[in-house]
N, C-alpha and C. Protein backbone atom coordinates (compact mmCIF):
# COMPACT_ATOMS: atom_id res chain seq x y z
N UNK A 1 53.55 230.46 -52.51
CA UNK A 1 53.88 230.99 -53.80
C UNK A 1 54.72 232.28 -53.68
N UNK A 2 54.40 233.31 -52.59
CA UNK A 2 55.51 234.51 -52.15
C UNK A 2 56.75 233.95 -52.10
N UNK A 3 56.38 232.56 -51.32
CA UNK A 3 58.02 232.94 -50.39
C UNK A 3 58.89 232.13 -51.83
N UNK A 4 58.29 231.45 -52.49
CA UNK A 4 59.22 230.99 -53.81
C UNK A 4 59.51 231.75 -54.21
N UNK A 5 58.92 232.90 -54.89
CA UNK A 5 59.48 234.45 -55.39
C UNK A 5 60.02 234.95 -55.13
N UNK A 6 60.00 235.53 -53.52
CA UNK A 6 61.20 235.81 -52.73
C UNK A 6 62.14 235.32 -52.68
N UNK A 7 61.86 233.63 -52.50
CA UNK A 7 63.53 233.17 -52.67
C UNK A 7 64.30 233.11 -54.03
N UNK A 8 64.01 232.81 -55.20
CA UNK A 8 64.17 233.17 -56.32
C UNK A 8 64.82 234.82 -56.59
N UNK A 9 63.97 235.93 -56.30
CA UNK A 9 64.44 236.79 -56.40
C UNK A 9 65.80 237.14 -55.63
N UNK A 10 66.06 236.55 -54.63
CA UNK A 10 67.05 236.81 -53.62
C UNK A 10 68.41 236.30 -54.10
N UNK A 11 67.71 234.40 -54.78
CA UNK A 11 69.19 233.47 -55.08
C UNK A 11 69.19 234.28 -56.90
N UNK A 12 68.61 234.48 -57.57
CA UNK A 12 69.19 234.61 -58.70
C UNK A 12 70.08 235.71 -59.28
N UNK A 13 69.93 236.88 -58.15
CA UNK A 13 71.10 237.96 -58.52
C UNK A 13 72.27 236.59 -58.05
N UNK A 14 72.06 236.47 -57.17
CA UNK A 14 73.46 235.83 -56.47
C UNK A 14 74.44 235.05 -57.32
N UNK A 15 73.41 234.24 -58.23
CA UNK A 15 74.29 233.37 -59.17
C UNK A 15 74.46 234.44 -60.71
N UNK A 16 74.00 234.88 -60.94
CA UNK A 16 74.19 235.62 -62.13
C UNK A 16 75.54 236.82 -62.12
N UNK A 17 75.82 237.23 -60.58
CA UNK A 17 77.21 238.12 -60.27
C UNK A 17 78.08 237.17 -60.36
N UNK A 18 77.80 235.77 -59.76
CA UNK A 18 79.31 234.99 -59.23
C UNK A 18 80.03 234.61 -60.58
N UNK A 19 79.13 235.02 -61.81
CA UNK A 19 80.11 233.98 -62.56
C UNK A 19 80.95 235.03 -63.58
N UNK A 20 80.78 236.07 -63.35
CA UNK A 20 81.67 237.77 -63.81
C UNK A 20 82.78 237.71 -62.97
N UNK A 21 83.90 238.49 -63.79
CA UNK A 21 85.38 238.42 -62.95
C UNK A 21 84.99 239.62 -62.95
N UNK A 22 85.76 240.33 -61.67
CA UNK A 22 86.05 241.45 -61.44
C UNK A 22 87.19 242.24 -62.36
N UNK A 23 86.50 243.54 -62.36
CA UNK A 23 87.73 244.46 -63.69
C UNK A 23 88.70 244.19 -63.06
N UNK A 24 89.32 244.05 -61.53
CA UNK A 24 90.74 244.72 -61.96
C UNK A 24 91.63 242.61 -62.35
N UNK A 25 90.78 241.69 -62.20
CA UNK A 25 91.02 240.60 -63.08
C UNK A 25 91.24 240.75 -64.70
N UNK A 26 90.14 241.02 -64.76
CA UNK A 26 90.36 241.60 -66.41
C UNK A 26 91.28 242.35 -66.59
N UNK A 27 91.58 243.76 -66.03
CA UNK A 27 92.70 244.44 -66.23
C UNK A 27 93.92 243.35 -65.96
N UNK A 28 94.12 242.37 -65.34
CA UNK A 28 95.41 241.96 -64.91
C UNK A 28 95.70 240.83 -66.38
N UNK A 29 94.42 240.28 -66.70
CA UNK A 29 94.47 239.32 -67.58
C UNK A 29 95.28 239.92 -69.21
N UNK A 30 93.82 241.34 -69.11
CA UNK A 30 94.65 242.09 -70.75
C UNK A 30 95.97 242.63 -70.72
N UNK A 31 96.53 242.81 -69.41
CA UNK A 31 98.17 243.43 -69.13
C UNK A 31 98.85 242.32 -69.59
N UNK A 32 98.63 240.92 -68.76
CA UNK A 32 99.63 240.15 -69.07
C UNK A 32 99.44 239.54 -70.81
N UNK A 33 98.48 239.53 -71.46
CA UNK A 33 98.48 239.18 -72.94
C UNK A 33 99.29 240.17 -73.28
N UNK A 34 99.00 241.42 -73.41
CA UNK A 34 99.91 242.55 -73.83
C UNK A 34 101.35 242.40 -73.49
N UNK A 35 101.46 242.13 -72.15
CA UNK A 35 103.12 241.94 -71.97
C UNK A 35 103.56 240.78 -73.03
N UNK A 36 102.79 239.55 -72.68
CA UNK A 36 103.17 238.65 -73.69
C UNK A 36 103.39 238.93 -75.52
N UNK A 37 102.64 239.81 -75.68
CA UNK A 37 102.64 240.04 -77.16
C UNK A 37 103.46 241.06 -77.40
N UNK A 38 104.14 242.16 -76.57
CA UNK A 38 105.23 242.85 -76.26
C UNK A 38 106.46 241.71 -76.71
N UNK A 39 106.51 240.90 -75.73
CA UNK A 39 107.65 240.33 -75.78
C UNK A 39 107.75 239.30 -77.09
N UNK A 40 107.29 238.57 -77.40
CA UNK A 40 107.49 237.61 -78.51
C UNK A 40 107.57 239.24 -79.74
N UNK A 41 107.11 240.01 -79.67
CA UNK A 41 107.80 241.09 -81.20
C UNK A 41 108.49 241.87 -80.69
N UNK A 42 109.38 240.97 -79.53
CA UNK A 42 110.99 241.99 -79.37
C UNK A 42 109.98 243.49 -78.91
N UNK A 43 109.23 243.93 -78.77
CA UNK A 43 108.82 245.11 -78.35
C UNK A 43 109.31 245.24 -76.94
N UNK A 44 110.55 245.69 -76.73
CA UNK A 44 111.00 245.34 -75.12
C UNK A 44 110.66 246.54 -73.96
N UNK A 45 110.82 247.89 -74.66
CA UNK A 45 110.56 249.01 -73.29
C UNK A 45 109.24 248.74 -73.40
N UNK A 46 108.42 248.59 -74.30
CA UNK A 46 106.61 248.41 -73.65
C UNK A 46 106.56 247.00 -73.05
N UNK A 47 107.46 245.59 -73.43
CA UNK A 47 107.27 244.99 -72.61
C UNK A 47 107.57 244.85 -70.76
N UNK A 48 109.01 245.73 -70.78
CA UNK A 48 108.71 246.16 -69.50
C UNK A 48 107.93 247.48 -68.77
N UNK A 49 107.49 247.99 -69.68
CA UNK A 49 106.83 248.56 -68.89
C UNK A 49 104.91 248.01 -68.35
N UNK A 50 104.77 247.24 -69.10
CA UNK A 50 103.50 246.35 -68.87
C UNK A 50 103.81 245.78 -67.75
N UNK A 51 105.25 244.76 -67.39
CA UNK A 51 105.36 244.26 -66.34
C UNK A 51 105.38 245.10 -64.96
N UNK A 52 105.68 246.48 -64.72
CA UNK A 52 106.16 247.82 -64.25
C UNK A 52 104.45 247.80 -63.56
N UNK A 53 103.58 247.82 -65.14
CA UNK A 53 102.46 248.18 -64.25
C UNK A 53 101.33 247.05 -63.38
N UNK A 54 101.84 245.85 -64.02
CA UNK A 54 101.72 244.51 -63.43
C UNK A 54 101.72 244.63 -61.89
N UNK A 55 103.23 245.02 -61.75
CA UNK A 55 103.88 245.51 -60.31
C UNK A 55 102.91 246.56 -59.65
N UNK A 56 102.70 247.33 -60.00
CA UNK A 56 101.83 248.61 -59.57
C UNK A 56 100.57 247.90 -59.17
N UNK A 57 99.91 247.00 -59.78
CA UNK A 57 98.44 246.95 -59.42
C UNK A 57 98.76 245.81 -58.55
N UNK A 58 100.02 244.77 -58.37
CA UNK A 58 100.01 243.69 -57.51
C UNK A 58 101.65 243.77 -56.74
N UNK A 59 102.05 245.10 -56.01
CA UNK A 59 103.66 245.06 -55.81
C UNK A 59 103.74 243.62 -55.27
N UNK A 60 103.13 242.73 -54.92
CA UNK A 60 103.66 241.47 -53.75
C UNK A 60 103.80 240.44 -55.17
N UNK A 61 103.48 240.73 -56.31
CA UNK A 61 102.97 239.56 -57.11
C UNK A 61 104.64 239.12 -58.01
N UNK A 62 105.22 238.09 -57.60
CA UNK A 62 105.99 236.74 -57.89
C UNK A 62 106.24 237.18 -59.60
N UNK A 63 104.72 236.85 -60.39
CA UNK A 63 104.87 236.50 -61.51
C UNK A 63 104.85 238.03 -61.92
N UNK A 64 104.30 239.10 -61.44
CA UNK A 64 104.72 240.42 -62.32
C UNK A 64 105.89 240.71 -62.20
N UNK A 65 106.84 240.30 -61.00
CA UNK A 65 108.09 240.31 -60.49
C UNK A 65 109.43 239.27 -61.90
N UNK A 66 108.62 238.63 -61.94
CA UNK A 66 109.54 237.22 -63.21
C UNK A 66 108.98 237.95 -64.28
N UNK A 67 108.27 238.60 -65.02
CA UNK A 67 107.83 239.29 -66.07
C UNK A 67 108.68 240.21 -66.54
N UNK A 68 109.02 241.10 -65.08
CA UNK A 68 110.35 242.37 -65.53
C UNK A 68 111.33 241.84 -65.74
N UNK A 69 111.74 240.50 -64.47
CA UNK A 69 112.95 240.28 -64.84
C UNK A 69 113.60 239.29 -66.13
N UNK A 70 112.15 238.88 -66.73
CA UNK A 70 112.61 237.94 -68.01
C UNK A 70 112.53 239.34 -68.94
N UNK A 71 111.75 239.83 -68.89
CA UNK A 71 111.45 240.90 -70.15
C UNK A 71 113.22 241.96 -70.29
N UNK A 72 113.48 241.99 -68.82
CA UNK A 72 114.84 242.91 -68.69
C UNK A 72 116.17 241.84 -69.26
N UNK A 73 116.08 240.80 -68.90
CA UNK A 73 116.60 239.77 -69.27
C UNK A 73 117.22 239.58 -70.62
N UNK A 74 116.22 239.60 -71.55
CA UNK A 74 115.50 238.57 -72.61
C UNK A 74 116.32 240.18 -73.76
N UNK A 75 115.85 241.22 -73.15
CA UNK A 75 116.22 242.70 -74.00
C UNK A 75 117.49 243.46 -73.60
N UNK A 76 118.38 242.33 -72.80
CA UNK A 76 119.66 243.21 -72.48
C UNK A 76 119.71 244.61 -71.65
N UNK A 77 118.29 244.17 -70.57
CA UNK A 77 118.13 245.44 -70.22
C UNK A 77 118.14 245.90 -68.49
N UNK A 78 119.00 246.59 -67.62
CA UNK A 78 119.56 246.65 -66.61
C UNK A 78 118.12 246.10 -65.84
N UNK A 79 118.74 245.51 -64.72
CA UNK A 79 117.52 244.90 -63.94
C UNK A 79 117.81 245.94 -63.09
N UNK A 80 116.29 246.43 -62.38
CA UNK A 80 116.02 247.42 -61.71
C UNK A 80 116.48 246.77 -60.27
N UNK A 81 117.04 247.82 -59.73
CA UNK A 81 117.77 247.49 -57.82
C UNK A 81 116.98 247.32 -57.62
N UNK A 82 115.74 247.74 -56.94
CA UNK A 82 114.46 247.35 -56.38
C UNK A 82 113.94 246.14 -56.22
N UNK A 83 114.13 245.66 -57.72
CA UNK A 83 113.55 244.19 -57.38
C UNK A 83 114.49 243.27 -56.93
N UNK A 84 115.38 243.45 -57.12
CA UNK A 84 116.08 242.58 -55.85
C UNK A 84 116.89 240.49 -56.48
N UNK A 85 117.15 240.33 -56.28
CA UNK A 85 117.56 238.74 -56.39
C UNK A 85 116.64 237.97 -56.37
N UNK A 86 116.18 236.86 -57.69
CA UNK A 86 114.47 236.37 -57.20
C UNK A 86 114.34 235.61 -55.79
N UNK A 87 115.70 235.57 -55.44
CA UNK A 87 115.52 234.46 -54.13
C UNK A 87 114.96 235.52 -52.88
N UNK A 88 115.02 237.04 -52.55
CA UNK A 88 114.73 237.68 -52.18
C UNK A 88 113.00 238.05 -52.11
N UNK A 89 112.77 237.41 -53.41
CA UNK A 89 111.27 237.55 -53.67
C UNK A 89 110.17 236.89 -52.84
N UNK A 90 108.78 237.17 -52.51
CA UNK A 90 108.11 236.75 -51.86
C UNK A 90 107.81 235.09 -51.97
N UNK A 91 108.26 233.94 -51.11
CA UNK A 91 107.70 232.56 -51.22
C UNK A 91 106.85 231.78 -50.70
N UNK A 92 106.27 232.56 -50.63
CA UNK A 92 104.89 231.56 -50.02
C UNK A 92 104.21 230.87 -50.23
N UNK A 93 103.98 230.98 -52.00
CA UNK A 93 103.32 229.78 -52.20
C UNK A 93 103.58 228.96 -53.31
N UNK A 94 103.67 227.92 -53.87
CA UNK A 94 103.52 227.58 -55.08
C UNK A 94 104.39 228.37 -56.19
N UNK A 95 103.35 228.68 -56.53
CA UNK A 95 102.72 229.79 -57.44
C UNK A 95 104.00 230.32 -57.39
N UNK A 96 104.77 231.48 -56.25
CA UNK A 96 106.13 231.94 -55.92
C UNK A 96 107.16 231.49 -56.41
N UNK A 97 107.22 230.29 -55.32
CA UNK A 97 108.37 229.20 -55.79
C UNK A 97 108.64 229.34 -57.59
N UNK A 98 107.81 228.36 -57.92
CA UNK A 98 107.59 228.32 -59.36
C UNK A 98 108.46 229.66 -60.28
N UNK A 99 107.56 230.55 -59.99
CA UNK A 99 108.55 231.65 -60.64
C UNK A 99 110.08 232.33 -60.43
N UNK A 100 110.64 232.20 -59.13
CA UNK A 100 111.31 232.34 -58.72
C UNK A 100 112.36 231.08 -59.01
N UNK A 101 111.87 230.05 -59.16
CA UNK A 101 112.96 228.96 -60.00
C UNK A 101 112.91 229.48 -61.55
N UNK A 102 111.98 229.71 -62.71
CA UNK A 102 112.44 230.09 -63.51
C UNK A 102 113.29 231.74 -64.28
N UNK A 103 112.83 232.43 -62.55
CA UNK A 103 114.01 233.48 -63.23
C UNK A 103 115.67 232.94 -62.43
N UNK A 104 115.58 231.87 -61.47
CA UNK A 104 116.61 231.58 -61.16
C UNK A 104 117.48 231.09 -62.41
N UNK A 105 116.47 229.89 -63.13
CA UNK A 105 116.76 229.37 -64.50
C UNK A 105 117.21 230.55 -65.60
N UNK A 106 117.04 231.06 -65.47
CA UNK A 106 117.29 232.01 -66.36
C UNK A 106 118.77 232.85 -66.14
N UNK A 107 118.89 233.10 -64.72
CA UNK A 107 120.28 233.74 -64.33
C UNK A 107 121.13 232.98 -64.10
N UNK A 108 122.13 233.41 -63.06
CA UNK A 108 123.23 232.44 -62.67
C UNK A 108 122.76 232.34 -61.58
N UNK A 109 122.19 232.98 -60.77
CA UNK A 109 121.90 232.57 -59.30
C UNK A 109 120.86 231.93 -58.81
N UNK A 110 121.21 230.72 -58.27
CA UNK A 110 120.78 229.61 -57.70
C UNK A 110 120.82 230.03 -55.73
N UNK A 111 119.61 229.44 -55.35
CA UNK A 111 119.02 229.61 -53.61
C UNK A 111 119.93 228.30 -53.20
């Protein structure tokens, strides 16, 4: 009868944490709604700057990377040197690719 208690006590934190996202998920989730709702009301310097901080909490991240450059895009607005040509952008996975074809789609330059 202990050792059921014990084990119980041991497995049920375990499952009750796993199914919570971590804040800085949440933070990444409410940035990108915000960017999104930036952009569909033409709100363009807060929409890039949401993507800006996108960048900040993930510099390697593809899709905060296609965020500035559609948002800079989309508002007639100088694309920052830094970020570079999307073909320049990180490809490793999927996920990469993917974005990096639609800011290709979006420009003239094709890989």
């Amino acid at each position: 009868m202990i050792r059921r208690l014990i084990n119980f006590a041991i497995i049920f934190p375990a499952f009750s944490f796993a199914n919570e996202i971590p804040d800085i998920s949440k933070e990444w989730n409410n940035r990108v709604e915000r960017f999104q709702e930036y952009l569909v009301s033409n709100n363009c310097s807060e929409a890039i700057q949401e993507s800006e901080t996108l960048l900040e909490i993930d510099p390697a991240s593809t899709e905060a990377m296609f965020y500035l450059y559609y948002a800079s895009k989309k508002c007639g607005s100088e694309l920052p040197e830094w970020l570079g040509k999307p073909s320049s952008w990180p490809n490793g996975s999927v996920e990469d690719r993917y974005y990096i074809d639609l800011a290709q789609a979006l420009g003239s330059e094709r890989s």
